[in-house]
C-alpha atoms as a PDB file:
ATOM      1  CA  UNK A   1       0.000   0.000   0.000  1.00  0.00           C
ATOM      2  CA  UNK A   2       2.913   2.150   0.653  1.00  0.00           C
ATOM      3  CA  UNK A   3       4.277   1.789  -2.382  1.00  0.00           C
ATOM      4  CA  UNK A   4       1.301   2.347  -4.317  1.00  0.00           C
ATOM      5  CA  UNK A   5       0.916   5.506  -2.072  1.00  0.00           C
ATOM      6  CA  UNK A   6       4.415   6.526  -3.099  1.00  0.00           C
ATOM      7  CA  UNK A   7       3.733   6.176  -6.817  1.00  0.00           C
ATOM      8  CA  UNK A   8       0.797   8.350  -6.760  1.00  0.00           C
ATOM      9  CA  UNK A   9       2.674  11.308  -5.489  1.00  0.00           C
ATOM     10  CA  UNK A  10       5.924  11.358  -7.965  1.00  0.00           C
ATOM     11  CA  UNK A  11       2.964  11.551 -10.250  1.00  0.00           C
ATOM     12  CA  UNK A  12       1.295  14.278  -9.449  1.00  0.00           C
ATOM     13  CA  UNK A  13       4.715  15.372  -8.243  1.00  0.00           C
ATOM     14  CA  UNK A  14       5.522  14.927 -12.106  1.00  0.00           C
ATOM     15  CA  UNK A  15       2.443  16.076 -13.391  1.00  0.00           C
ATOM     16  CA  UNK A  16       3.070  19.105 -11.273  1.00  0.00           C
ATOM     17  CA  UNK A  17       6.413  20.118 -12.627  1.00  0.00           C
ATOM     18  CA  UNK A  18       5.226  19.327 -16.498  1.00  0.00           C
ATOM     19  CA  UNK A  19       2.510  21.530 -15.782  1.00  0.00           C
ATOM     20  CA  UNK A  20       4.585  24.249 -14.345  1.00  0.00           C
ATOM     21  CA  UNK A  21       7.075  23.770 -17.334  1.00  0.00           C
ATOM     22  CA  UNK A  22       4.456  24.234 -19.540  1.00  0.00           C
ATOM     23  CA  UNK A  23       2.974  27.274 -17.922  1.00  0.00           C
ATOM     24  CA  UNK A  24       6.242  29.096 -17.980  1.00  0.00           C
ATOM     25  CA  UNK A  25       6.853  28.369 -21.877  1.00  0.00           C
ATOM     26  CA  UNK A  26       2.917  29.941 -22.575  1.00  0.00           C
ATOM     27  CA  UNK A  27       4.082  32.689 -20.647  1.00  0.00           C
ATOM     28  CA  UNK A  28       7.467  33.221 -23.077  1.00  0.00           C
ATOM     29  CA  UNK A  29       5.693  32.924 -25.454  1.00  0.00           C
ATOM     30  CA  UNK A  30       2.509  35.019 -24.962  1.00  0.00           C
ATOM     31  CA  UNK A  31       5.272  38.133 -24.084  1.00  0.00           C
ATOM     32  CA  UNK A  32       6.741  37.834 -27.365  1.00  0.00           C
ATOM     33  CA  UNK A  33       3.833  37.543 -29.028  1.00  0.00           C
ATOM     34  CA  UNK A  34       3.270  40.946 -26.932  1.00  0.00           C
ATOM     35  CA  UNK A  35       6.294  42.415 -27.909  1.00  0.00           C
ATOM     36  CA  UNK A  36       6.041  41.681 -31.496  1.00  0.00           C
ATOM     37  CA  UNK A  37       2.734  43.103 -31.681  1.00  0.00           C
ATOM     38  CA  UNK A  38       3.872  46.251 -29.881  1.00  0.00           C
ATOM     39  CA  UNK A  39       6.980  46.920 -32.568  1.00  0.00           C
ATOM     40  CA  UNK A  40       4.236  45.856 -35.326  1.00  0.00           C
ATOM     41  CA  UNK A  41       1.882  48.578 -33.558  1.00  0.00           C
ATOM     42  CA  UNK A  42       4.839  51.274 -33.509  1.00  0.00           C
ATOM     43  CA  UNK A  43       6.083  50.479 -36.771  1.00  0.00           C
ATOM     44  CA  UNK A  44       2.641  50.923 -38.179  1.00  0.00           C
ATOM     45  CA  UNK A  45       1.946  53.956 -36.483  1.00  0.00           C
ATOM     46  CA  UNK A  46       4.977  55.297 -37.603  1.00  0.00           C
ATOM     47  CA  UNK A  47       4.323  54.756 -41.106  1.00  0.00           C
ATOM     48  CA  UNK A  48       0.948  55.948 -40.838  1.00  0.00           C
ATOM     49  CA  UNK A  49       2.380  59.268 -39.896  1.00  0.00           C
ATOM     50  CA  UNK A  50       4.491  59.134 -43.080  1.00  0.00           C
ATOM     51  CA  UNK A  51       2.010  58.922 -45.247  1.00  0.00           C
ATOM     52  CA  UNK A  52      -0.219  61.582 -42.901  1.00  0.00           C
ATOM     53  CA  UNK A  53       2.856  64.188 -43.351  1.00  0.00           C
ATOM     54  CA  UNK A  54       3.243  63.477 -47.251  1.00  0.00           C
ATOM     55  CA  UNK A  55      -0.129  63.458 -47.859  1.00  0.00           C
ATOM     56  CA  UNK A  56      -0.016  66.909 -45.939  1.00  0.00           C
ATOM     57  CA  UNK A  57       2.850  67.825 -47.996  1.00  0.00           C
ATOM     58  CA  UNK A  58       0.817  67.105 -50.742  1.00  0.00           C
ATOM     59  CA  UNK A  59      -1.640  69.472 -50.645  1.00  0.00           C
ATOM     60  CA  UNK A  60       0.272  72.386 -49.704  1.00  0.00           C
ATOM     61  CA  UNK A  61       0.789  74.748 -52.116  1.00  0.00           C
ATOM     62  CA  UNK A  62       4.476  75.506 -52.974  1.00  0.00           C
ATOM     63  CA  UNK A  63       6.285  76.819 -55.826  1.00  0.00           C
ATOM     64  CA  UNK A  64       8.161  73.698 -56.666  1.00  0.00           C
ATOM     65  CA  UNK A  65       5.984  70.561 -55.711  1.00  0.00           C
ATOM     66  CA  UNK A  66       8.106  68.496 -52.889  1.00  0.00           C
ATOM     67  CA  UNK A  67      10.234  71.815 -52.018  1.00  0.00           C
ATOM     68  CA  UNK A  68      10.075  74.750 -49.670  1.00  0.00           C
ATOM     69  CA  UNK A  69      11.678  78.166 -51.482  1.00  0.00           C
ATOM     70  CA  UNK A  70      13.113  80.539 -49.001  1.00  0.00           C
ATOM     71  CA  UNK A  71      14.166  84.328 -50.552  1.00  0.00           C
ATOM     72  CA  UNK A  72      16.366  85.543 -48.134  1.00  0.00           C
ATOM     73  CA  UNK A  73      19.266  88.307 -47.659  1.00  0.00           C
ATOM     74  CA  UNK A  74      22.112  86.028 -46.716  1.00  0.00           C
ATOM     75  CA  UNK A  75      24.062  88.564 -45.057  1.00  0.00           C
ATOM     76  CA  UNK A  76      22.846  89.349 -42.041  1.00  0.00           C
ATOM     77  CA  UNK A  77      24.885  86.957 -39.360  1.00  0.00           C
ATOM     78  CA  UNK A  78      24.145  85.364 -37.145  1.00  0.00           C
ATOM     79  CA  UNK A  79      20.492  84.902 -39.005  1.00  0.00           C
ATOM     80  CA  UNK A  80      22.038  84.198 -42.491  1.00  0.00           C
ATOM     81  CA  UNK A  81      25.373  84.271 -44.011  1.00  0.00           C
ATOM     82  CA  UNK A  82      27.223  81.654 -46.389  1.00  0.00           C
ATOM     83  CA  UNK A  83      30.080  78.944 -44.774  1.00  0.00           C
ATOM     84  CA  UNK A  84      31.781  78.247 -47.921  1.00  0.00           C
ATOM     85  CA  UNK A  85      29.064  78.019 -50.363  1.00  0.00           C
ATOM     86  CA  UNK A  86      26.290  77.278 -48.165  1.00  0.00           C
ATOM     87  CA  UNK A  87      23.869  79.750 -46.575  1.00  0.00           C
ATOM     88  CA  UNK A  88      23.843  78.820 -43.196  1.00  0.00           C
ATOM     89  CA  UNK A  89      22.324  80.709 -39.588  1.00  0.00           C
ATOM     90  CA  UNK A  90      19.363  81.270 -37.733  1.00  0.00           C
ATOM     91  CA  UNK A  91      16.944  81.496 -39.871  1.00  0.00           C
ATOM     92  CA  UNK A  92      18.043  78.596 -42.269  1.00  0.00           C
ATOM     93  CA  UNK A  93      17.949  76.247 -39.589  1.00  0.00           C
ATOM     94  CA  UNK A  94      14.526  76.993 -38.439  1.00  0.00           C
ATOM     95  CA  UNK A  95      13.410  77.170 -41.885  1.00  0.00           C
ATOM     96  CA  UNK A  96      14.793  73.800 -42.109  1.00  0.00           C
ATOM     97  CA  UNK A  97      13.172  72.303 -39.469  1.00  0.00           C
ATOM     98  CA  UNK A  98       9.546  73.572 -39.811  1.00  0.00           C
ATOM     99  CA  UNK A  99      10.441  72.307 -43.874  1.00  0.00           C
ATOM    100  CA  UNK A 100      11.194  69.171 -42.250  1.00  0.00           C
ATOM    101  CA  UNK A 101       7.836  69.672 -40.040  1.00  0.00           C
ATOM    102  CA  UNK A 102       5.669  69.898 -43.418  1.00  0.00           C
ATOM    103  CA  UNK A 103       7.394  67.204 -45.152  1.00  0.00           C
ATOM    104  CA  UNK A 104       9.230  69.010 -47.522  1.00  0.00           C
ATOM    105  CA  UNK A 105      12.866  69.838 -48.440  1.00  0.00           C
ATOM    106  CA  UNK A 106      14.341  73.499 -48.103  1.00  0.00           C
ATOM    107  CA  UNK A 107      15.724  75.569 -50.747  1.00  0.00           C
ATOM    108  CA  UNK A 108      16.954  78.641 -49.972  1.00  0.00           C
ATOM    109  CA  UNK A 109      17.126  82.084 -52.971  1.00  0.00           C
ATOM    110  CA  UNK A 110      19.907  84.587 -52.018  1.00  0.00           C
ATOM    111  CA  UNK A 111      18.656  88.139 -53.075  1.00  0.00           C
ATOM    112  CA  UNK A 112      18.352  91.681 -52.222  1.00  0.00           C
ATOM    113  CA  UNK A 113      16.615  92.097 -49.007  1.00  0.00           C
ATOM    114  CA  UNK A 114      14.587  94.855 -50.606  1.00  0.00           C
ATOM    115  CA  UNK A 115      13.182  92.096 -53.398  1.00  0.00           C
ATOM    116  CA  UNK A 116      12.236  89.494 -50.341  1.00  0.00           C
ATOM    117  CA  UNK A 117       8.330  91.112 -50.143  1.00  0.00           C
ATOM    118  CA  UNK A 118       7.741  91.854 -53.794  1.00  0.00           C
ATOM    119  CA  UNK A 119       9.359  87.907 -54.688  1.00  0.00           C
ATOM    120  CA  UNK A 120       7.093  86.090 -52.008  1.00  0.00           C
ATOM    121  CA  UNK A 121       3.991  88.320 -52.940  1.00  0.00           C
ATOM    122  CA  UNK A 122       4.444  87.610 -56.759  1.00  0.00           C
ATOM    123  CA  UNK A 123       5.066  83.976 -56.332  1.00  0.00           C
ATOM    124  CA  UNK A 124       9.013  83.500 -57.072  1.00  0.00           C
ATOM    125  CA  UNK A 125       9.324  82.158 -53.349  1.00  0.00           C
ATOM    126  CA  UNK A 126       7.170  80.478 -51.080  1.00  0.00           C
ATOM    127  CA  UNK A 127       8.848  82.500 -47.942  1.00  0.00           C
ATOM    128  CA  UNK A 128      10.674  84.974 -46.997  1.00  0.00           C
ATOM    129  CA  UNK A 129      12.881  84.820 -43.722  1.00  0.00           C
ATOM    130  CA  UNK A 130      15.369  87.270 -43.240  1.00  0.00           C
ATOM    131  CA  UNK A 131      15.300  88.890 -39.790  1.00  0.00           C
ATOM    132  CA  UNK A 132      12.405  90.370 -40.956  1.00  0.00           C
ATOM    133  CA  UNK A 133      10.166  92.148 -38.510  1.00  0.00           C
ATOM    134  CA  UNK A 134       6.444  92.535 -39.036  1.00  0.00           C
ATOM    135  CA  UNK A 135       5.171  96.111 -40.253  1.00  0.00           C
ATOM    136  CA  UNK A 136       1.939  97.527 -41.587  1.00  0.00           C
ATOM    137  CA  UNK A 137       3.169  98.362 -44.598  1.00  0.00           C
ATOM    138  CA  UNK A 138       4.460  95.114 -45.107  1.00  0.00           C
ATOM    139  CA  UNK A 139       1.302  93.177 -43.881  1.00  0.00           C
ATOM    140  CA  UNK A 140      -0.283  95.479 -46.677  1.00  0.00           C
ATOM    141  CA  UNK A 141       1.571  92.920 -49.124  1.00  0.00           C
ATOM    142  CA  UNK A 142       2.086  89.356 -47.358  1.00  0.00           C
ATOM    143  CA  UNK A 143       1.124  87.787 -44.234  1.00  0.00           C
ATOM    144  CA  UNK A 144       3.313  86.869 -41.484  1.00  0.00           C
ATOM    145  CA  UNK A 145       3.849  83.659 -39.506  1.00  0.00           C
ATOM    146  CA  UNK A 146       4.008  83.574 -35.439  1.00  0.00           C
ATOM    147  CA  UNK A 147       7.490  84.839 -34.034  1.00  0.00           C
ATOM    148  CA  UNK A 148      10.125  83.134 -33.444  1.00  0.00           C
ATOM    149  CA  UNK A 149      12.471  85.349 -32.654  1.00  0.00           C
ATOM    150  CA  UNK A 150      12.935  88.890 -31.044  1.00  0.00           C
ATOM    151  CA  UNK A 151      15.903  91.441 -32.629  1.00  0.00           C
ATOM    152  CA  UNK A 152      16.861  94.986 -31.261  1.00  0.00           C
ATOM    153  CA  UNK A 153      17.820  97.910 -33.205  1.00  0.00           C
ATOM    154  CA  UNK A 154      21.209  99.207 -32.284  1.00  0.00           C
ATOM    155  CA  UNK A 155      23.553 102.029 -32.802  1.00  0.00           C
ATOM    156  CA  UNK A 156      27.146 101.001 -34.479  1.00  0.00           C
ATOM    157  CA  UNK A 157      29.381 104.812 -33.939  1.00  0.00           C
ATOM    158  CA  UNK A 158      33.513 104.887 -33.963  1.00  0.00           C
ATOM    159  CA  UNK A 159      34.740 104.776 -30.794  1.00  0.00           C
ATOM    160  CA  UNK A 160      35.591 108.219 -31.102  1.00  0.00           C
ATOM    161  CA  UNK A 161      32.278 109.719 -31.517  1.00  0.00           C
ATOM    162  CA  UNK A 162      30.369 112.560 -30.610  1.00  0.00           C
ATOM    163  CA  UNK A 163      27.753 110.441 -30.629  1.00  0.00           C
ATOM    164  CA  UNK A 164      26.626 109.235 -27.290  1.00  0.00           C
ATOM    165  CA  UNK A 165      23.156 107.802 -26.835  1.00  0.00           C
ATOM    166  CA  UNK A 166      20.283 107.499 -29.727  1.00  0.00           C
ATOM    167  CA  UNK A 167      19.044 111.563 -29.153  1.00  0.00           C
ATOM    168  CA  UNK A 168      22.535 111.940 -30.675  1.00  0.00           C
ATOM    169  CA  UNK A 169      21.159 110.681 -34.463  1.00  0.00           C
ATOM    170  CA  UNK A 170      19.609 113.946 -34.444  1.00  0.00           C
ATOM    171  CA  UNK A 171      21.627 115.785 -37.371  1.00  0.00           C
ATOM    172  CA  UNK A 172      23.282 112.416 -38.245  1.00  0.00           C
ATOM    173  CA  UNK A 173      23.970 110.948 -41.361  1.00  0.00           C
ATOM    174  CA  UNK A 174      22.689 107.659 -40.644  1.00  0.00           C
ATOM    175  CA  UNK A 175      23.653 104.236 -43.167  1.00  0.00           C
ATOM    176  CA  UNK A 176      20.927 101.607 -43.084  1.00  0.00           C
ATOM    177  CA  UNK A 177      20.508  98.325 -45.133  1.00  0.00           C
ATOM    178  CA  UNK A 178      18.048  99.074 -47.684  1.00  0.00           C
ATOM    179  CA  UNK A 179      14.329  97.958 -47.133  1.00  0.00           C
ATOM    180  CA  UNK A 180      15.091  96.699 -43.335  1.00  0.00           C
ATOM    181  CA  UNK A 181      13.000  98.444 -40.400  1.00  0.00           C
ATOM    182  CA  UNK A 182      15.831 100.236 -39.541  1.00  0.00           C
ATOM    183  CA  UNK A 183      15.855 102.186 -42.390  1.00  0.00           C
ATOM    184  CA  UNK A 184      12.312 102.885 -42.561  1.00  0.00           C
ATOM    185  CA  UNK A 185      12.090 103.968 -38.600  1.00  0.00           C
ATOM    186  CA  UNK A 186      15.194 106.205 -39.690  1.00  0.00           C
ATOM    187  CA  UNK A 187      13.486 107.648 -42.498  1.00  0.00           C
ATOM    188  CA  UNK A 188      10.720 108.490 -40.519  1.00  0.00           C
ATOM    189  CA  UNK A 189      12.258 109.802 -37.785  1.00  0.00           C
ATOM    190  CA  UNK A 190      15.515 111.699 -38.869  1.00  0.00           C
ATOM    191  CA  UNK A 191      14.211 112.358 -42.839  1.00  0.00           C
ATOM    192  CA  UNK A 192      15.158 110.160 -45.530  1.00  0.00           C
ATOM    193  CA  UNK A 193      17.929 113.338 -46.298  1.00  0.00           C
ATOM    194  CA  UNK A 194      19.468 112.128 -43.596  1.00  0.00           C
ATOM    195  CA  UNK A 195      19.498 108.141 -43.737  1.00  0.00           C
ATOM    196  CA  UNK A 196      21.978 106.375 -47.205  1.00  0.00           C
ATOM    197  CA  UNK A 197      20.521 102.893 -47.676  1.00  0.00           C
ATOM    198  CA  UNK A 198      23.441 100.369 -48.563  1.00  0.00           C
ATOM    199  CA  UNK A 199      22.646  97.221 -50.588  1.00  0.00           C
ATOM    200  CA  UNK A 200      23.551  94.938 -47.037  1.00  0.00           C
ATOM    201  CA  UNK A 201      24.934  96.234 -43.129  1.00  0.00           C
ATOM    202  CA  UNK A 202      28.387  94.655 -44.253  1.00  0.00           C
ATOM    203  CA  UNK A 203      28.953  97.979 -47.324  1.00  0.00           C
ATOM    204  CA  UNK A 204      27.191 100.334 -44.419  1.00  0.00           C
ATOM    205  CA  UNK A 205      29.797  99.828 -42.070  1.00  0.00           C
ATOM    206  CA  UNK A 206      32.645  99.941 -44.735  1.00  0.00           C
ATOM    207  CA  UNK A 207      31.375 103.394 -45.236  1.00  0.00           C
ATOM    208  CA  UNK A 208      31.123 104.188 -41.225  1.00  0.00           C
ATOM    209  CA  UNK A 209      34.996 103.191 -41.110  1.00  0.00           C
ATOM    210  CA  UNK A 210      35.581 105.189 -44.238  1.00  0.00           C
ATOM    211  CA  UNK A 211      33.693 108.316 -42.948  1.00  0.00           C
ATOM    212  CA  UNK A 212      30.995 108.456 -45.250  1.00  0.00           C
ATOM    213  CA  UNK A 213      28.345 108.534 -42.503  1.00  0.00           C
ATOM    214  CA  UNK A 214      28.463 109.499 -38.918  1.00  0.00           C
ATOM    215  CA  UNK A 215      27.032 105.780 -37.865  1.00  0.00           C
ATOM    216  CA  UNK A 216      24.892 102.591 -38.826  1.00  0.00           C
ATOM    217  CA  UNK A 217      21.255 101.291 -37.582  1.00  0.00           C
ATOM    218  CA  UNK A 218      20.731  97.731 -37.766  1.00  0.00           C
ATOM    219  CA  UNK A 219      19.942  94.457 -35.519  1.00  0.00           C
ATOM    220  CA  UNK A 220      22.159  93.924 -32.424  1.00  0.00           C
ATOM    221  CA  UNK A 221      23.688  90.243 -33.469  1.00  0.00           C
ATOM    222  CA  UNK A 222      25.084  91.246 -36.741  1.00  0.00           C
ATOM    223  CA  UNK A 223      26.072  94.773 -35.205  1.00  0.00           C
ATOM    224  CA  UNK A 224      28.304  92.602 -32.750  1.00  0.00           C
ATOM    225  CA  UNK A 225      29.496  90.874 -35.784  1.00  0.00           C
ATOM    226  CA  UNK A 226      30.620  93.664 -37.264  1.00  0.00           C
ATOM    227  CA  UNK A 227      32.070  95.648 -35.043  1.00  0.00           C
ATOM    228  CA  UNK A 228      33.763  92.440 -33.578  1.00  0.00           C
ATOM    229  CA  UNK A 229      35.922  92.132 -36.961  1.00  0.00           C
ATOM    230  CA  UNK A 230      36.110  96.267 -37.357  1.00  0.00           C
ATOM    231  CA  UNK A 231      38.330  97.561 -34.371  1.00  0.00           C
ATOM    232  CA  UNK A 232      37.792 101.258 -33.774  1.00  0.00           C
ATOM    233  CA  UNK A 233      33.645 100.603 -33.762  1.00  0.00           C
ATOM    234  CA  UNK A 234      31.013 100.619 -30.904  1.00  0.00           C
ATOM    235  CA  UNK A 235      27.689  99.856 -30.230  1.00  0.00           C
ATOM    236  CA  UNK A 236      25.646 102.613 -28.459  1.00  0.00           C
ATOM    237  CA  UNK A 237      24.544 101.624 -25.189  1.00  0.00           C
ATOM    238  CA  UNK A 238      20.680 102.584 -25.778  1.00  0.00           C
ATOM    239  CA  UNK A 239      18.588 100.191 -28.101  1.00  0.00           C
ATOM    240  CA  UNK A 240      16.612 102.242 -30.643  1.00  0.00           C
ATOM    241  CA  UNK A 241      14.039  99.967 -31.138  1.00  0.00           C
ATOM    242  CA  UNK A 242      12.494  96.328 -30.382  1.00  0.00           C
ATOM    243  CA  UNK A 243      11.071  94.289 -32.707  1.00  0.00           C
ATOM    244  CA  UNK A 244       9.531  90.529 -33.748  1.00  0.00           C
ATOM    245  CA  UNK A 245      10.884  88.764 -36.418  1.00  0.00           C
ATOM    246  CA  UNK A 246       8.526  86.622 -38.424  1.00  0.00           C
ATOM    247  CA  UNK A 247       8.257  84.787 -41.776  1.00  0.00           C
ATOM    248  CA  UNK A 248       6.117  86.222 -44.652  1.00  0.00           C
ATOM    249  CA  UNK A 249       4.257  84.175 -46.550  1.00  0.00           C
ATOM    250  CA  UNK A 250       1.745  85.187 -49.522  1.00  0.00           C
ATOM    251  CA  UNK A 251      -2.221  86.041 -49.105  1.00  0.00           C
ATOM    252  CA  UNK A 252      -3.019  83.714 -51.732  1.00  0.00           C
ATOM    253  CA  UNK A 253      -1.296  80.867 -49.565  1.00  0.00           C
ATOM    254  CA  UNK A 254      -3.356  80.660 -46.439  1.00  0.00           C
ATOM    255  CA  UNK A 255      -2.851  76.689 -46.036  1.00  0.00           C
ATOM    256  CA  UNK A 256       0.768  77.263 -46.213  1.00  0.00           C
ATOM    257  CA  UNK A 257       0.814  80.200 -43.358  1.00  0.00           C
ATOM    258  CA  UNK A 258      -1.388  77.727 -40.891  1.00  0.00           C
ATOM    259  CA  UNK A 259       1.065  74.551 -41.639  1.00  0.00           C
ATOM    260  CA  UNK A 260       4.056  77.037 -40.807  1.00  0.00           C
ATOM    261  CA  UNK A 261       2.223  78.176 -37.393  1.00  0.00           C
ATOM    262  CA  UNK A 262       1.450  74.853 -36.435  1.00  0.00           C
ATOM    263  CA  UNK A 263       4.878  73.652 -37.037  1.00  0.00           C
ATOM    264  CA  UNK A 264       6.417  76.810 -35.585  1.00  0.00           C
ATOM    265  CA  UNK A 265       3.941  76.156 -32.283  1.00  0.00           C
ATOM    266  CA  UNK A 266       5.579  72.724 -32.078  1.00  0.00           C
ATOM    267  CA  UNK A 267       9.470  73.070 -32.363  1.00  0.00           C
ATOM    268  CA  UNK A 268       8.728  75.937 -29.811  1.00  0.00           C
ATOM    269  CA  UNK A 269       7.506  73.707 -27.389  1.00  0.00           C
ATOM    270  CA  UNK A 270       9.956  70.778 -28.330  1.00  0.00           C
ATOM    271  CA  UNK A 271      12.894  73.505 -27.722  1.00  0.00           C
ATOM    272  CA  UNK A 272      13.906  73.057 -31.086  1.00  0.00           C
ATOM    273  CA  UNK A 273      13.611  76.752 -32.144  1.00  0.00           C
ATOM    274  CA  UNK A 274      15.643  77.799 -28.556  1.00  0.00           C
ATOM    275  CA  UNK A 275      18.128  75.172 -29.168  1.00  0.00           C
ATOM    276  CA  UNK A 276      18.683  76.871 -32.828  1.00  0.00           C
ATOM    277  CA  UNK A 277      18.626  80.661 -31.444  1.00  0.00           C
ATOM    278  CA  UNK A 278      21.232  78.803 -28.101  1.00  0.00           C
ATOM    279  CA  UNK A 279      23.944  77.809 -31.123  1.00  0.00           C
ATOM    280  CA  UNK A 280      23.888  80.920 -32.363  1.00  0.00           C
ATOM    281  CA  UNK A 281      23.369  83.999 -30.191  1.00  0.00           C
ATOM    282  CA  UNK A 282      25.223  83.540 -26.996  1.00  0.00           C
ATOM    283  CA  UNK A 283      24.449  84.678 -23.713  1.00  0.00           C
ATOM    284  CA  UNK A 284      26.201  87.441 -22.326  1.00  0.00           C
END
């Protein structure tokens, strides 16, 4: 009876463990079936955002189907200037990445910053992003995106000048880059008699240093630029203005202006657009 007894249990005993062996190999398996159906999920998802962003792409209206045309001034560092042969800065890389946003690729048009309006209103460009600041006469003739960015007017004088705060333009003969707020709020305030618009900031201050005109207007980060690789220059303690900077975009091209906010709103509150503006204007 005993051993009849004993038999019974090493075979439930053996039952047990087969059972248990079994149970842990359902369990394996059921979390890699898991697993695999999670990457399948992902990858699926993933795609399905592809084809959401090129269908997107799609219908957006652009110059060149596929491609994102940028007219821009590329000589205004650290917003845009050319390393080599490429226009790089600022406002290329956030271009770039709200491009990247709307699935599309970015090409950017060098030009006079004075043709920027007239070539994004007429249809030669999609946008134009330049350190451009939002004005009423220039919301007469495009529409502008959301900022991303904030500039300051500044004051570049020799070291030597008589010139010691912005009351001091007063009389002045003031260079400006043609077409840029600074020239406009010049004209307006000191009389276009008094303000010589140069083709780009880099010819106004060759004129400053050659004593052509008493001193230049433009944004604060190229002013440092310049008067970083011109000893003998200054920048005037008081701003003269504050402004936004913003991309235009046409009124025909609604669609395109709403993509561009929506993918502005988002590499804002990634840190993507802070990252870019980080890399290139440093704190002081």
């Amino acid at each position: 009876m005993k051993k009849i007894i004993a038999f019974m249990t090493a075979a439930v005993m053996t039952a047990g463990l087969l059972s248990g062996c079994g149970s842990s190999s359902a369990e394996a398996t059921t979390a890699a079936e898991t697993t695999a159906a999670a990457t399948t999920a992902a990858e699926t998802e993933a795609a399905a955002e592809t084809e959401a962003a090129a269908a997107e792409a799609a219908q957006l209206k652009t110059v060149t189907d596929g491609i994102l045309t940028m007219g821009t001034n590329a000589a205004f560092p650290p917003y845009e200037y050319y390393d080599g042969d490429k226009i790089v800065g600022i406002d290329a890389e956030v271009a770039e990445a709200v491009a990247e946003k709307l699935g599309l690729k970015l090409e950017i048009v060098d030009m006079d910053f004075s043709s920027i309006i007239t070539s994004v209103q007429t249809g030669k460009v999609d946008i134009g992003v330049a350190g451009m600041t939002v004005t009423e006469e220039r919301l007469q003739n495009v529409n502008f995106s959301d900022t991303y960015s904030t500039g300051v007017q500044v004051v570049i004088v020799p070291e030597d000048s008589q010139i010691t705060d912005v009351d001091g333009l007063s009389g002045a003969l003031i260079g400006v880059q043609e077409g840029t707020t600074g020239h406009i709020y010049c004209s307006d305030d000191y009389g276009e008699e008094n303000v010589i618009a140069y083709t780009n900031g880099a010819t106004a201050v060759q004129a400053l240093l050659n004593g052509k005109i008493d001193c230049v207007v433009i944004d604060k980060q190229p002013a440092l630029k310049f008067v970083e690789a011109n000893p003998g220059l200054k920048i005037l303690e008081t701003a003269y203005v504050e402004e936004d900077y913003a991309i235009a975009v046409s009124k025909d091209n609604e669609a395109l202006l709403a993509a561009i906010n929506g993918a502005l709103k988002e590499l804002t509150e990634d840190g993507t657009v802070q990252k870019v503006l980080d890399t290139y204007i440093k704190a002081e």
